[in-house]
Structure formats: C-alpha cells, structure tokens
C-alpha atoms as a PDB file:
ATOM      1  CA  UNK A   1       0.000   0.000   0.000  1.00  0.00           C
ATOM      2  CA  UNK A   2       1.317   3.477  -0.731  1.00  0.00           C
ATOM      3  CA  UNK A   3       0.398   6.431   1.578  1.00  0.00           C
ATOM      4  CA  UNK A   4       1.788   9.539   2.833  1.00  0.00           C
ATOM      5  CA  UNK A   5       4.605   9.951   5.636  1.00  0.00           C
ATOM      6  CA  UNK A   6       3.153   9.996   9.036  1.00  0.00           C
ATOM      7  CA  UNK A   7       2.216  13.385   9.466  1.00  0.00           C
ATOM      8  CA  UNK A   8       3.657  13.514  12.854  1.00  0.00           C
ATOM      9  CA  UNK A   9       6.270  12.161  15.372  1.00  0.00           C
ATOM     10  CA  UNK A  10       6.055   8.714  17.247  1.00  0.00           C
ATOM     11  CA  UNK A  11       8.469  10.157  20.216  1.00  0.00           C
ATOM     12  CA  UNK A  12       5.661  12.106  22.256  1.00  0.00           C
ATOM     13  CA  UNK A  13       5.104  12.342  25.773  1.00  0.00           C
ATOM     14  CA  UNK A  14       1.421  11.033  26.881  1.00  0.00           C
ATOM     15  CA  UNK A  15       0.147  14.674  27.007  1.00  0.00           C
ATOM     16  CA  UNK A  16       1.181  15.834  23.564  1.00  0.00           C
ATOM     17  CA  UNK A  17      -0.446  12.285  22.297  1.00  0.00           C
ATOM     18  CA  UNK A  18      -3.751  13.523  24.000  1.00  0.00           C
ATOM     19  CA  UNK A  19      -3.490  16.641  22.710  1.00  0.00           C
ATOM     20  CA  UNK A  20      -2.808  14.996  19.161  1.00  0.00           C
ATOM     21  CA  UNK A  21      -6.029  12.719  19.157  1.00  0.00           C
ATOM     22  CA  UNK A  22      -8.057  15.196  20.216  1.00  0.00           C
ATOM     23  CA  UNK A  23      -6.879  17.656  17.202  1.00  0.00           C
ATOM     24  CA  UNK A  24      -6.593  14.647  14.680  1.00  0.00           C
ATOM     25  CA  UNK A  25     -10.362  13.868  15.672  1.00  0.00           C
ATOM     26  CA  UNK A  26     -11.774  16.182  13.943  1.00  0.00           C
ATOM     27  CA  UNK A  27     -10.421  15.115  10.668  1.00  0.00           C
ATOM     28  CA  UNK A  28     -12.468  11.410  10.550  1.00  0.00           C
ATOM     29  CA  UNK A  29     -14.950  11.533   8.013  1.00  0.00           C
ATOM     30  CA  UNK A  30     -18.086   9.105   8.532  1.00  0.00           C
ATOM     31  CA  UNK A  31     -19.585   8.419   5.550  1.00  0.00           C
ATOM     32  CA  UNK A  32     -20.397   5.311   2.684  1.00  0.00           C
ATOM     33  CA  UNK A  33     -17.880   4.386   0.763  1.00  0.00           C
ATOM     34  CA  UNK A  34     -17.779   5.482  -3.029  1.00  0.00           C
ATOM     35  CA  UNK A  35     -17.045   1.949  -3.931  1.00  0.00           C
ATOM     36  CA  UNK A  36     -17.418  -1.969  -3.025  1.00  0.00           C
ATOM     37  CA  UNK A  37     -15.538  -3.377  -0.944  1.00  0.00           C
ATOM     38  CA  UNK A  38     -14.228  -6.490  -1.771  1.00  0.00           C
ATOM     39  CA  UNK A  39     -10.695  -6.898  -0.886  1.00  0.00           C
ATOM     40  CA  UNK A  40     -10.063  -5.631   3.225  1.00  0.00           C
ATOM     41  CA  UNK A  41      -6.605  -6.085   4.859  1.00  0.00           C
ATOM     42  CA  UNK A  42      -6.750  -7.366   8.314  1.00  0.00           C
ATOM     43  CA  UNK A  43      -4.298  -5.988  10.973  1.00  0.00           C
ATOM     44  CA  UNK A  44      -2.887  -7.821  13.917  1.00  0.00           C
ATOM     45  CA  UNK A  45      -0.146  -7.394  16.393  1.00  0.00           C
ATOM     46  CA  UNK A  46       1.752  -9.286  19.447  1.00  0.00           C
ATOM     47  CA  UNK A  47       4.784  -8.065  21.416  1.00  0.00           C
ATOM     48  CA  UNK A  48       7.687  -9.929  21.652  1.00  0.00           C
ATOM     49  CA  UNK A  49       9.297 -11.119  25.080  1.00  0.00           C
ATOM     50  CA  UNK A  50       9.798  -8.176  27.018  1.00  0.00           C
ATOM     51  CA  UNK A  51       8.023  -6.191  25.313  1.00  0.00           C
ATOM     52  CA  UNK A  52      11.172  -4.789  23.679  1.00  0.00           C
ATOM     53  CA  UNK A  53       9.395  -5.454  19.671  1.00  0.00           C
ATOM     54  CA  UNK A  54       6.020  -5.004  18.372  1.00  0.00           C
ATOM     55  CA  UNK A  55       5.268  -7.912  15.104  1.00  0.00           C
ATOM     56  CA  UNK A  56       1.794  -6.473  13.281  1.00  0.00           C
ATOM     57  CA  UNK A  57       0.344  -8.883  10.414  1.00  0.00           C
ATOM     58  CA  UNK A  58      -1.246  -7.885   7.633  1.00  0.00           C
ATOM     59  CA  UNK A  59      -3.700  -9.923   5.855  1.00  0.00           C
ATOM     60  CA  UNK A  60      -5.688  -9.261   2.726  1.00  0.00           C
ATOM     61  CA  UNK A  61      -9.081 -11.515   2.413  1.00  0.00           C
ATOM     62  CA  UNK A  62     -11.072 -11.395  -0.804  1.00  0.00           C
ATOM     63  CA  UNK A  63     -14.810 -11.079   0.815  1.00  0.00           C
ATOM     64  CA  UNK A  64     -16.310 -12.191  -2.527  1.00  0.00           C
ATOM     65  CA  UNK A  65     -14.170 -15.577  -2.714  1.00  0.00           C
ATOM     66  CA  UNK A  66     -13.344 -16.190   0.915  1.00  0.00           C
ATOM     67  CA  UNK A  67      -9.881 -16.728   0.763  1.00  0.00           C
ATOM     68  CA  UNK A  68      -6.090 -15.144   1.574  1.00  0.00           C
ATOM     69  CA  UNK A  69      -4.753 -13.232  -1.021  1.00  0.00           C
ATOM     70  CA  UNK A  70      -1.699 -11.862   0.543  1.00  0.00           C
ATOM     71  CA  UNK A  71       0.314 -11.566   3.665  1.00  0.00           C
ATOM     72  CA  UNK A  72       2.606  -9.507   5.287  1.00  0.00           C
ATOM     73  CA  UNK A  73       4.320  -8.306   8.477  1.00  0.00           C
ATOM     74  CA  UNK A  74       6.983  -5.918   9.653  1.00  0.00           C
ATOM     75  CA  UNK A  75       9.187  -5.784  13.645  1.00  0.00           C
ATOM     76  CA  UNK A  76       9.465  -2.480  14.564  1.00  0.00           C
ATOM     77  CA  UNK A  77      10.843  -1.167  18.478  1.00  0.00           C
ATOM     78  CA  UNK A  78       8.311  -0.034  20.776  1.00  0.00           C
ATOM     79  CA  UNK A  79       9.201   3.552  21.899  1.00  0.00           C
ATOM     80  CA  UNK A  80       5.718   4.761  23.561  1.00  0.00           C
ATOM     81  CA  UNK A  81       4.827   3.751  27.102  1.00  0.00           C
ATOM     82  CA  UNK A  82       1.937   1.416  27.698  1.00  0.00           C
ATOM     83  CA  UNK A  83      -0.740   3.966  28.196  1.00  0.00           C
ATOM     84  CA  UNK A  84      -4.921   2.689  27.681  1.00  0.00           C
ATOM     85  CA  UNK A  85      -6.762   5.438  25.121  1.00  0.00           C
ATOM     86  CA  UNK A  86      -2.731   5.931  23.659  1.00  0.00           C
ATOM     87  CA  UNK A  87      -2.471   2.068  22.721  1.00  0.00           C
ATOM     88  CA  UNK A  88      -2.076   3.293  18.741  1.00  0.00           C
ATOM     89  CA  UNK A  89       1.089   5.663  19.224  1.00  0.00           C
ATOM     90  CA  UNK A  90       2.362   2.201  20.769  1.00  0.00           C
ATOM     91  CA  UNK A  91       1.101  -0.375  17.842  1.00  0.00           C
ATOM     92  CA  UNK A  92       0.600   1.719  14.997  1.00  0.00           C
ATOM     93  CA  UNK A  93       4.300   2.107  13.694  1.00  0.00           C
ATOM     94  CA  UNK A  94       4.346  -1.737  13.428  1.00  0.00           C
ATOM     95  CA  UNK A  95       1.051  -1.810  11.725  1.00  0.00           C
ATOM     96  CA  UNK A  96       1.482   0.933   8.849  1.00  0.00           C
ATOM     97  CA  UNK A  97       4.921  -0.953   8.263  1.00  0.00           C
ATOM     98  CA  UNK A  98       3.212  -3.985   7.846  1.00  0.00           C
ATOM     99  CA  UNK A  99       0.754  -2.366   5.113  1.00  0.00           C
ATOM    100  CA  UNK A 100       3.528  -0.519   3.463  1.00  0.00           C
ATOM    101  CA  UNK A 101       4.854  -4.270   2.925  1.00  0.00           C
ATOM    102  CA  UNK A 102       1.560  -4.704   1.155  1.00  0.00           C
ATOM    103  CA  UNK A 103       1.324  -5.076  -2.682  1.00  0.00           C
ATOM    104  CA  UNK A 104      -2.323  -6.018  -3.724  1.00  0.00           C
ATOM    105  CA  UNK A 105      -4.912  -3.095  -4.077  1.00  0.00           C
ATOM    106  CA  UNK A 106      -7.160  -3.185  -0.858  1.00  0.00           C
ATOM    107  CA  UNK A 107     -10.932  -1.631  -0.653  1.00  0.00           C
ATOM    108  CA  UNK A 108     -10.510  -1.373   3.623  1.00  0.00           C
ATOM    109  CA  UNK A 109      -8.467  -1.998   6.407  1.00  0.00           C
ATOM    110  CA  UNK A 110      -9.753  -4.000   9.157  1.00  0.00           C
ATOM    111  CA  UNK A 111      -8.136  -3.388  12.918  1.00  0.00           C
ATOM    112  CA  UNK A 112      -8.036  -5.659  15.854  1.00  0.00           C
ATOM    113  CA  UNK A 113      -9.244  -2.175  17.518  1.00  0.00           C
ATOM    114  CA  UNK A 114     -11.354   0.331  18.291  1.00  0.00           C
ATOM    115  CA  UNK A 115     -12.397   3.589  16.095  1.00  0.00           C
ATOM    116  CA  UNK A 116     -14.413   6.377  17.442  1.00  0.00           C
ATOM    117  CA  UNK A 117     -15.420   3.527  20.296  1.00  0.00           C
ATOM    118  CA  UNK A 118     -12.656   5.329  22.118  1.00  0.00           C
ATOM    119  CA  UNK A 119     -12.389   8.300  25.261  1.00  0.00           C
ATOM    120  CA  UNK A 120     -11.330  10.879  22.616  1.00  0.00           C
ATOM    121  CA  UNK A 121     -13.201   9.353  19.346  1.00  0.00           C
ATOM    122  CA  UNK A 122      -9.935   8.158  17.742  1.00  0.00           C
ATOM    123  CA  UNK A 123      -8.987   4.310  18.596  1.00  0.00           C
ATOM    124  CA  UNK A 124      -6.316   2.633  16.773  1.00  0.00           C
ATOM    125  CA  UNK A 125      -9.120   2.065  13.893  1.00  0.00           C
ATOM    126  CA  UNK A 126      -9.397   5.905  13.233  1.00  0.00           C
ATOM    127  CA  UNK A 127      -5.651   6.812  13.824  1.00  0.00           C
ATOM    128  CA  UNK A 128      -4.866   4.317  11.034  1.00  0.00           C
ATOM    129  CA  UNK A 129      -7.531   5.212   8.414  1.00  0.00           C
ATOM    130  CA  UNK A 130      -6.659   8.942   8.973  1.00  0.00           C
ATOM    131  CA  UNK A 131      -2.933   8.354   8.042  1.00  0.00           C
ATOM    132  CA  UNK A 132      -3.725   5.889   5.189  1.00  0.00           C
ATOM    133  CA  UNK A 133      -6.830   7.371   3.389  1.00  0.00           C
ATOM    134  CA  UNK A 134      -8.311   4.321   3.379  1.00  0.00           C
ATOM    135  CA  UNK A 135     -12.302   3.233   4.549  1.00  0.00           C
ATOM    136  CA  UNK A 136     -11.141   1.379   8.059  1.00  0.00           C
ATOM    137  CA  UNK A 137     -13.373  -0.466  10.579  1.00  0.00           C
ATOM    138  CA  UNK A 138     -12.159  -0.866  13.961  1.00  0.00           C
ATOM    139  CA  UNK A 139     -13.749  -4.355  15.363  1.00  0.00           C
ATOM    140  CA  UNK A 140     -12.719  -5.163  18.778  1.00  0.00           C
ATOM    141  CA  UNK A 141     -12.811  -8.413  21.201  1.00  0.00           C
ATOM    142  CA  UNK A 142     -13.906  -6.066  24.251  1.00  0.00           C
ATOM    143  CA  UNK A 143     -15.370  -3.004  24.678  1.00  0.00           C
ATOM    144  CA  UNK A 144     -13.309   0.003  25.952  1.00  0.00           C
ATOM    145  CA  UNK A 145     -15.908   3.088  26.462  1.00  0.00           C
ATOM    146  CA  UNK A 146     -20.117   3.409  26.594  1.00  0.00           C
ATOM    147  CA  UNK A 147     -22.702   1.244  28.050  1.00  0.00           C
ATOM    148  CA  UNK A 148     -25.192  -0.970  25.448  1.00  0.00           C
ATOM    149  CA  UNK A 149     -27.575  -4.095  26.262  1.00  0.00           C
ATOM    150  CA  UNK A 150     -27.135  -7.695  25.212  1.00  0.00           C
ATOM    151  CA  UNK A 151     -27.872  -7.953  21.111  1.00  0.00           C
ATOM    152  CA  UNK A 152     -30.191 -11.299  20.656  1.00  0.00           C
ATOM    153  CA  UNK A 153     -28.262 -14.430  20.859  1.00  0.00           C
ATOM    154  CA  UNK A 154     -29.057 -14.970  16.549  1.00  0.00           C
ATOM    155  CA  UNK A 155     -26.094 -14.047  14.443  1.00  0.00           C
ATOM    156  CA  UNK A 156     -26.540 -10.767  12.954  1.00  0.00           C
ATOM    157  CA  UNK A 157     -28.511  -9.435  16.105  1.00  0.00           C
ATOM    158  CA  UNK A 158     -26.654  -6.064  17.237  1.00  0.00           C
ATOM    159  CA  UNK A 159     -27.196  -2.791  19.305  1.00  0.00           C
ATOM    160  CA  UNK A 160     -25.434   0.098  19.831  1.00  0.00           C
ATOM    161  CA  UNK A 161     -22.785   0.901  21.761  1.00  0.00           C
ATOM    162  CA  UNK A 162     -23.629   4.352  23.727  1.00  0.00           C
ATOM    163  CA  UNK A 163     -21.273   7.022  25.287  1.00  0.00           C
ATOM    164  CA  UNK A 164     -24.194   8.883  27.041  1.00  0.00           C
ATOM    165  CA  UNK A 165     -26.871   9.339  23.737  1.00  0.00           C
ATOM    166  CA  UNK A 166     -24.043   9.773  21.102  1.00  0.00           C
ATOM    167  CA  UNK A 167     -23.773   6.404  19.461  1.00  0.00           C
ATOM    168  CA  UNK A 168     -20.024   5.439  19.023  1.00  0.00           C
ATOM    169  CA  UNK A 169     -20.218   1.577  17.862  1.00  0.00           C
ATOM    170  CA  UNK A 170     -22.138  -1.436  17.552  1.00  0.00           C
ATOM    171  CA  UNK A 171     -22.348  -4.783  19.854  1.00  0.00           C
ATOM    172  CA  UNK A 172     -22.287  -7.421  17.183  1.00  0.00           C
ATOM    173  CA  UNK A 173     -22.964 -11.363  17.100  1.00  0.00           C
ATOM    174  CA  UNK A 174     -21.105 -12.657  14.568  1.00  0.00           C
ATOM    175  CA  UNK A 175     -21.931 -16.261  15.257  1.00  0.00           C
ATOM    176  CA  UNK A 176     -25.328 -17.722  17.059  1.00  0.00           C
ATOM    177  CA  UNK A 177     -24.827 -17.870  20.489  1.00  0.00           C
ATOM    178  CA  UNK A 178     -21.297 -16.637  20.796  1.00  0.00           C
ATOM    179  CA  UNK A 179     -20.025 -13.282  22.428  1.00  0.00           C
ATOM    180  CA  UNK A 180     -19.882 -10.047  20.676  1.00  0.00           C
ATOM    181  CA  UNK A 181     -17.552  -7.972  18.769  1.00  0.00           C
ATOM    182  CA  UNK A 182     -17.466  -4.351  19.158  1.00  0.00           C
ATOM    183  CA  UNK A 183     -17.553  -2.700  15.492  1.00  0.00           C
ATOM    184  CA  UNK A 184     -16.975   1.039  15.064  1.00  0.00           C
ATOM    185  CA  UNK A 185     -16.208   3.346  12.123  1.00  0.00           C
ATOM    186  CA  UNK A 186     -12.303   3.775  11.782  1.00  0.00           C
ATOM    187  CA  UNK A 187     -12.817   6.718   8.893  1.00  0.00           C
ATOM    188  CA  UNK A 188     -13.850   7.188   5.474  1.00  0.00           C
ATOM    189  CA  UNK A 189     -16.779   4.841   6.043  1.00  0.00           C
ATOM    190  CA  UNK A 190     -20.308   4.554   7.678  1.00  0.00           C
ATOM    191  CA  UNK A 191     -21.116   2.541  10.895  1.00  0.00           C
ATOM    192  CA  UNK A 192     -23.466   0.493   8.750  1.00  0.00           C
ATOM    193  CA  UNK A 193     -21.288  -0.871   5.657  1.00  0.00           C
ATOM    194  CA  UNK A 194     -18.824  -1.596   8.733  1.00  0.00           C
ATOM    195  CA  UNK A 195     -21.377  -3.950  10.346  1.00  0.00           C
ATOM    196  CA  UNK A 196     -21.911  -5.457   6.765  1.00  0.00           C
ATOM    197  CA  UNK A 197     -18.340  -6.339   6.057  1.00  0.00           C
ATOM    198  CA  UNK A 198     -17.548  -7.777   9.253  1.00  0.00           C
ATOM    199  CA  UNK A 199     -20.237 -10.173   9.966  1.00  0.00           C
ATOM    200  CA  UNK A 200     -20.066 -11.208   5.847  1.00  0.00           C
ATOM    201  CA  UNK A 201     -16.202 -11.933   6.448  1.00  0.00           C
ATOM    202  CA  UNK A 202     -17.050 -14.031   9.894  1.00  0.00           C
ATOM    203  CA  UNK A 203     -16.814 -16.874   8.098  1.00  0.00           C
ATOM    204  CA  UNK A 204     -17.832 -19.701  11.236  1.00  0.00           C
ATOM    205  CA  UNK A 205     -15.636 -17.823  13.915  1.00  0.00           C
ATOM    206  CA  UNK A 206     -16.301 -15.196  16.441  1.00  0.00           C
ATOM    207  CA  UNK A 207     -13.789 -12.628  14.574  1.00  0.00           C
ATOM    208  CA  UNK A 208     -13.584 -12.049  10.799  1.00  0.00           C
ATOM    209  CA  UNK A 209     -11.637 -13.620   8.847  1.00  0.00           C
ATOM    210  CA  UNK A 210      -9.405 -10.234   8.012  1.00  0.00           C
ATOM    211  CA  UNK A 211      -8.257  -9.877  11.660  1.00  0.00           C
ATOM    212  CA  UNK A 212      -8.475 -13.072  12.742  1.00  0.00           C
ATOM    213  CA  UNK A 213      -6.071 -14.514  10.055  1.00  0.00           C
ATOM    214  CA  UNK A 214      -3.708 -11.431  10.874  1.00  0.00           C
ATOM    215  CA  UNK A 215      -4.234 -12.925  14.864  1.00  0.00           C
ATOM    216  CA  UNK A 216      -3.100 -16.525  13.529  1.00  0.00           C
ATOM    217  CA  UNK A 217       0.144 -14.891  11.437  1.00  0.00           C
ATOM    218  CA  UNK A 218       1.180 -12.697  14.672  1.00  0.00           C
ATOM    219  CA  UNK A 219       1.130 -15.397  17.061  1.00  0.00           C
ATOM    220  CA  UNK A 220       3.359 -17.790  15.000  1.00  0.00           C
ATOM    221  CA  UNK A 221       5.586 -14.411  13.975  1.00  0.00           C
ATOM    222  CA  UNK A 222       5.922 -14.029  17.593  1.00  0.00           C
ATOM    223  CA  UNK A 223       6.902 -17.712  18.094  1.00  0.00           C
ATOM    224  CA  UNK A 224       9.816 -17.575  15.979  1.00  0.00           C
ATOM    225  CA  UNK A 225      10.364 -14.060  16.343  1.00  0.00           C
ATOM    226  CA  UNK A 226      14.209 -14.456  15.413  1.00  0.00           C
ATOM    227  CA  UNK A 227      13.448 -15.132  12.003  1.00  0.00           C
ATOM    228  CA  UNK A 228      11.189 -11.580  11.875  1.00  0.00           C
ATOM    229  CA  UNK A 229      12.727  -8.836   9.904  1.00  0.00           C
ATOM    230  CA  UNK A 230      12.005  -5.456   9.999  1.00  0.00           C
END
C-alpha cells in the first residue's frame, strides 16, 4: 500500500499524544464508501518477550471468494509507554509498516481495535484510516468506552454501543450464540457498511476472517520471532 509519511512524530510524551487525538479527531470523516468493498486487509499485532518489539500482520481476504490473497508483516521497536486510550502511538508504527509491505490493491483496512469507540473518538481504527486514506473499521474483542444491552443471541442481532446518547459503535454477534464484537467506524466509512463487512467476512468464527487470520500470522511471527525482519 502506498500512503503519505506519518504526518507527525512517534516520540511524544502522553500529554502531547492527548493533545494529538483530540486535534486529529476532527479530521475522521463518517460516511459510505464510493465503492465496493471487496478486498479488506486485516491488521494484527503481538509483542515480543519483554516487550522490547512489536510484530503487526497484515492480511488481505477477498470477501467475494473467501480466501487469503496476501500476507505480510513488519518488527518495529516499541518507543511509547503502555498507556490505555494511547495504545495506537504504541502499535501503529508496526502496523502501517506492515501495510507498506503490502502489494495487492485493498478496498478497507480492518483493525483488531477500536475507532471512534474510544475516550477521545480516535482508537487505533481511526488513527490508522486517517494516516492511510483508506475506509477502516475498527472491530474489537472487548469493549473500551459506553454502556449498550445484550444484542439477541441470533447471528446478525446487534445494538449500539452508547457514550451517554451519542452512538459510538455497535455490539455485534457474529456467530449464534457466541459473544460479541465491538464494530466502530475507523474513517472514510459509515457505521453500517462496517457492520456489513464484518459479519459477511465471519466466516464460522467469532472474529472475521481479516483480523483473525492477521491474529493466527502474529502469534506464529511471535513464536519464531528471530526469524522476523524489519
């Protein structure tokens, strides 16, 4: 994937990263994508031992034929603090190397994340489709901010995921029975077409397959993480 530099530095201190997603906020656009999206690259990441390395996968699904079309990952040194609502100045150098690694054209991105399901409206989703210009859903494991009842237990059931009355998310089931994902709108798409693509690319698993395949990559990445280059 080709996008422009990062249009700011990785070395902050916690403040200036608040003060950062707060300005950079106000630049996610929610709206419907101009065209179908077929082809969405799922992002992953682990840590190595010690925390020293963050490994991010990148894995493009075709959500027509239900299959891998390409992988890819990149090792990059972690250099921001473990901080929760800052987790993307921590993950996100890793993950946009990963998609520079990328060489097939992709419709979306798909993060193991939140979007504007986050304190200051910009998750790891958001931060992501801001600096690539790319429609990007953030669909998470657990939820992070706002309050929302139990969707019904049929796949497909959802409700929405509240931060006082402004809707930020959805509480998805992608599979009858099973717990939730928490979908949200990363940027450059609408909360709907988000719930569309991820339940039609959970193929038979909690997760989709974009994200979930990047999961798989990580964690064997991370097993032999000697063999990782940069």
């Amino acid at each position: 994937m080709k996008f422009k530099p990062t249009p700011h530095r990785w070395s902050l201190t916690p403040r200036r990263a608040i003060q950062l997603q707060k300005q950079l906020a106000n630049n996610i656009v929610v709206r419907q994508p101009n065209r179908e999206i077929r082809y969405v690259v799922g992002v992953d990441m682990a840590f190595t031992t010690g925390m020293s390395h963050c490994i991010a996968g990148a894995v493009v699904w075709d959500r027509c034929e239900k299959r891998i079309i390409e992988t890819a990952h990149a090792k990059r040194i972690v250099r921001f603090p473990y901080v929760p609502g800052l987790l993307s100045f921590r993950e996100a150098p890793a993950v946009l190397a990963a998609l520079r690694k990328v060489r097939h054209p992709v419709d979306a991105i798909m993060c193991d994340g939140h979007g504007l399901a986050h304190s200051r409206r910009f998750g790891l989703a958001c931060h992501v489709g801001y600096i690539c210009n790319v429609p990007t859903i953030g669909c998470a494991k657990s939820r992070f901010v706002g309050e929302h009842s139990q969707p019904a237990l049929r796949r497909g059931s959802s409700c929405a995921l509240k931060v006082g009355t402004e809707k930020v998310g959805l509480v998805l089931r992608t599979r009858d029975g099973v717990k939730p994902v928490f979908v949200s709108v990363g940027h450059l798409i609408d909360l709907d077409t988000a719930r569309r693509v991820v339940l039609d690319c959970a193929c038979g698993f909690r997760l989709p397959e974009p994200t979930r395949q990047a999961d798989i990559l990580v964690a064997k990445l991370t097993q032999s993480n000697a063999g990782v280059t940069n």
